[in-house]
Protein backbone atom coordinates (compact mmCIF):
# COMPACT_ATOMS: atom_id res chain seq x y z
CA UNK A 1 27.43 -37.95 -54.51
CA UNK A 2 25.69 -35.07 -56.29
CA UNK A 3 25.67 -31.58 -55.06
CA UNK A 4 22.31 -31.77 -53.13
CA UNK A 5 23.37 -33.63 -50.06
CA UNK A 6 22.57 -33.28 -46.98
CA UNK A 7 23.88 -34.89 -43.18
CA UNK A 8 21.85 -38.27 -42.64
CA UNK A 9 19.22 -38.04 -40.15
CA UNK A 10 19.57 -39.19 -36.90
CA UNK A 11 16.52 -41.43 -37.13
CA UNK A 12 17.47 -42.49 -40.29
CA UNK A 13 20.94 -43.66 -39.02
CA UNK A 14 18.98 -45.80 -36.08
CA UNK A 15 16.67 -47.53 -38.67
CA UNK A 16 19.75 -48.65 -40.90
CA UNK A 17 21.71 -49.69 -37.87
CA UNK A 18 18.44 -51.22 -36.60
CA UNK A 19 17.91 -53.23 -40.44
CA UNK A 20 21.49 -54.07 -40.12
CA UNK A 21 21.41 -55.61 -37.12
CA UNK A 22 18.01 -57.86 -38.00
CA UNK A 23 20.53 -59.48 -40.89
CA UNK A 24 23.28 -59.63 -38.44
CA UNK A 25 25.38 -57.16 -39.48
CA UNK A 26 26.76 -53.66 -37.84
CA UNK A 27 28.36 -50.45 -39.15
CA UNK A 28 31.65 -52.35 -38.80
CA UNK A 29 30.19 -54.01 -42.08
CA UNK A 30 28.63 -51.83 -43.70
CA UNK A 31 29.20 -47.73 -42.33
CA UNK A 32 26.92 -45.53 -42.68
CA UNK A 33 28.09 -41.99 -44.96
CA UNK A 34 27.36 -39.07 -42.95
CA UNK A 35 26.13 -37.36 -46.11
CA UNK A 36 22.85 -38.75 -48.38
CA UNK A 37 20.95 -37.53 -51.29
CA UNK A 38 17.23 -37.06 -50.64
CA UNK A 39 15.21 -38.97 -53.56
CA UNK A 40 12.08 -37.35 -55.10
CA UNK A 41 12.89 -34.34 -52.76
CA UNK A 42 12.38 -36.50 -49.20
CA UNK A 43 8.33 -37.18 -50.34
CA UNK A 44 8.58 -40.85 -49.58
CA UNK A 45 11.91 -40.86 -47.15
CA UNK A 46 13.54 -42.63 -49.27
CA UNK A 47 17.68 -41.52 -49.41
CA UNK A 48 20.89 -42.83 -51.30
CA UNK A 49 24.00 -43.43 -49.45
CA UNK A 50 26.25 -44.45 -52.22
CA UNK A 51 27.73 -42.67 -55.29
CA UNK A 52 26.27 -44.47 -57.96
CA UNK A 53 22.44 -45.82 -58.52
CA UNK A 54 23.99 -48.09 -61.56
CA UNK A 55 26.17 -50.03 -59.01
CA UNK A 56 22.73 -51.76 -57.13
CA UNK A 57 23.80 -54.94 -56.37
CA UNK A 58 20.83 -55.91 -54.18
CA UNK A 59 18.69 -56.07 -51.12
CA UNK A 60 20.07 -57.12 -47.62
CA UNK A 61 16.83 -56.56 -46.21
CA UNK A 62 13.08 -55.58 -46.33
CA UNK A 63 10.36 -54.77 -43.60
CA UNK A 64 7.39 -53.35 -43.60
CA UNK A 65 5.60 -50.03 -41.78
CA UNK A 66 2.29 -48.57 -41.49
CA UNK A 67 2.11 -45.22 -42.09
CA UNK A 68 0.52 -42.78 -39.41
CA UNK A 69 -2.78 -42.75 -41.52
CA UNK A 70 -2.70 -46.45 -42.17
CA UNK A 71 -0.96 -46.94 -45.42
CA UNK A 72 1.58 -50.14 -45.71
CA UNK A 73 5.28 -48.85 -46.32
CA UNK A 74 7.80 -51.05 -47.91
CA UNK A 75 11.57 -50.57 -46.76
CA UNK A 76 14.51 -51.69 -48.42
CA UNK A 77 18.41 -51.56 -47.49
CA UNK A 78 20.28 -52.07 -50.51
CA UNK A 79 24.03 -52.45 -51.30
CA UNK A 80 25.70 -51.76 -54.51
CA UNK A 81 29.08 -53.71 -55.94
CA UNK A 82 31.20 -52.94 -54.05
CA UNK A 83 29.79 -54.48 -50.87
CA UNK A 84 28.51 -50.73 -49.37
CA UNK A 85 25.18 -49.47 -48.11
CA UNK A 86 23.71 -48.22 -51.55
CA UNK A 87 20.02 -47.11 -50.62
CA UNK A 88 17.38 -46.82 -47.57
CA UNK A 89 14.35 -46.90 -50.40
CA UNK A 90 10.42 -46.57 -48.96
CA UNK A 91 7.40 -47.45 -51.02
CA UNK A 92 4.72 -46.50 -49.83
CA UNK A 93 2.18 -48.60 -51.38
CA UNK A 94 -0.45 -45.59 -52.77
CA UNK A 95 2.26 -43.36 -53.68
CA UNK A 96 1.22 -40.54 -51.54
CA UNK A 97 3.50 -38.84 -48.99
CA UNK A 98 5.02 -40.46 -45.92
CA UNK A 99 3.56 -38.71 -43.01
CA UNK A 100 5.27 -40.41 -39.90
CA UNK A 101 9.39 -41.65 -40.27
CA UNK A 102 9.12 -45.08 -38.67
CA UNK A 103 10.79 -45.70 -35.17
CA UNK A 104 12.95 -49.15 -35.35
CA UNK A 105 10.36 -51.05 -33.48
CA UNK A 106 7.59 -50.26 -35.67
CA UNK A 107 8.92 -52.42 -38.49
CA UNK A 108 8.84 -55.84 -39.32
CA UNK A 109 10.76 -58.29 -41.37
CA UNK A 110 8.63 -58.49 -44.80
CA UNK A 111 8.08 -62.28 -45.92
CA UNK A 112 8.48 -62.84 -49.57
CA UNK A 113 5.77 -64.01 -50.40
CA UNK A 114 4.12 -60.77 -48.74
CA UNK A 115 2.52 -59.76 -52.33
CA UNK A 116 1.73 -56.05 -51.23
């Protein structure tokens, strides 16, 4: 991990326990680092939890959020190669700032065919 880490959140560690859980998995399977890297400076919430971006080996799960001031949010837990948490990414959909970190019951599985 780079130099500008920080301790993970404790709301952010109850949303990835909370994703893991709606795929059937704990921290048993995948723990959760105690220190993340905020991307694009914590605008969009988004963090990494693994040591290399390159090593995305894909998605265990996606939901969706509405933002505070109605905007849909995209979530993704990803995992990299070697089988560990990789990235807790949020899109949300205009770009603009998240205002309100969701609680675990505010999300939702996304479908696939969601086309947001």
């Amino acid at each position: 991990m780079s130099q500008d880490t920080r301790k993970i959140r404790p709301q952010e560690r109850a949303l990835v326990e909370h994703l893991l859980g709606l795929i059937g998995f704990t921290t048993a399977h995948y723990p959760i680092r105690e220190d993340v890297v905020e991307y694009e400076g914590g605008k969009m919430g988004s963090i990494s939890m693994g040591d290399d971006p390159n090593l995305y080996d894909g998605d265990l799960v996606q939901v969706e959020y509405v933002d505070s001031d109605g905007t849909p949010v995209v979530i993704t837990l990803t995992k990299d190669s070697n089988g560990k948490l990789l990235d807790l990414d949020f899109w949300k959909v205009d770009f603009s700032k998240l205002i309100t970190y969701p609680q675990p019951h505010q999300v939702s599985v996304r479908s696939l065919d969601a086309g947001i």
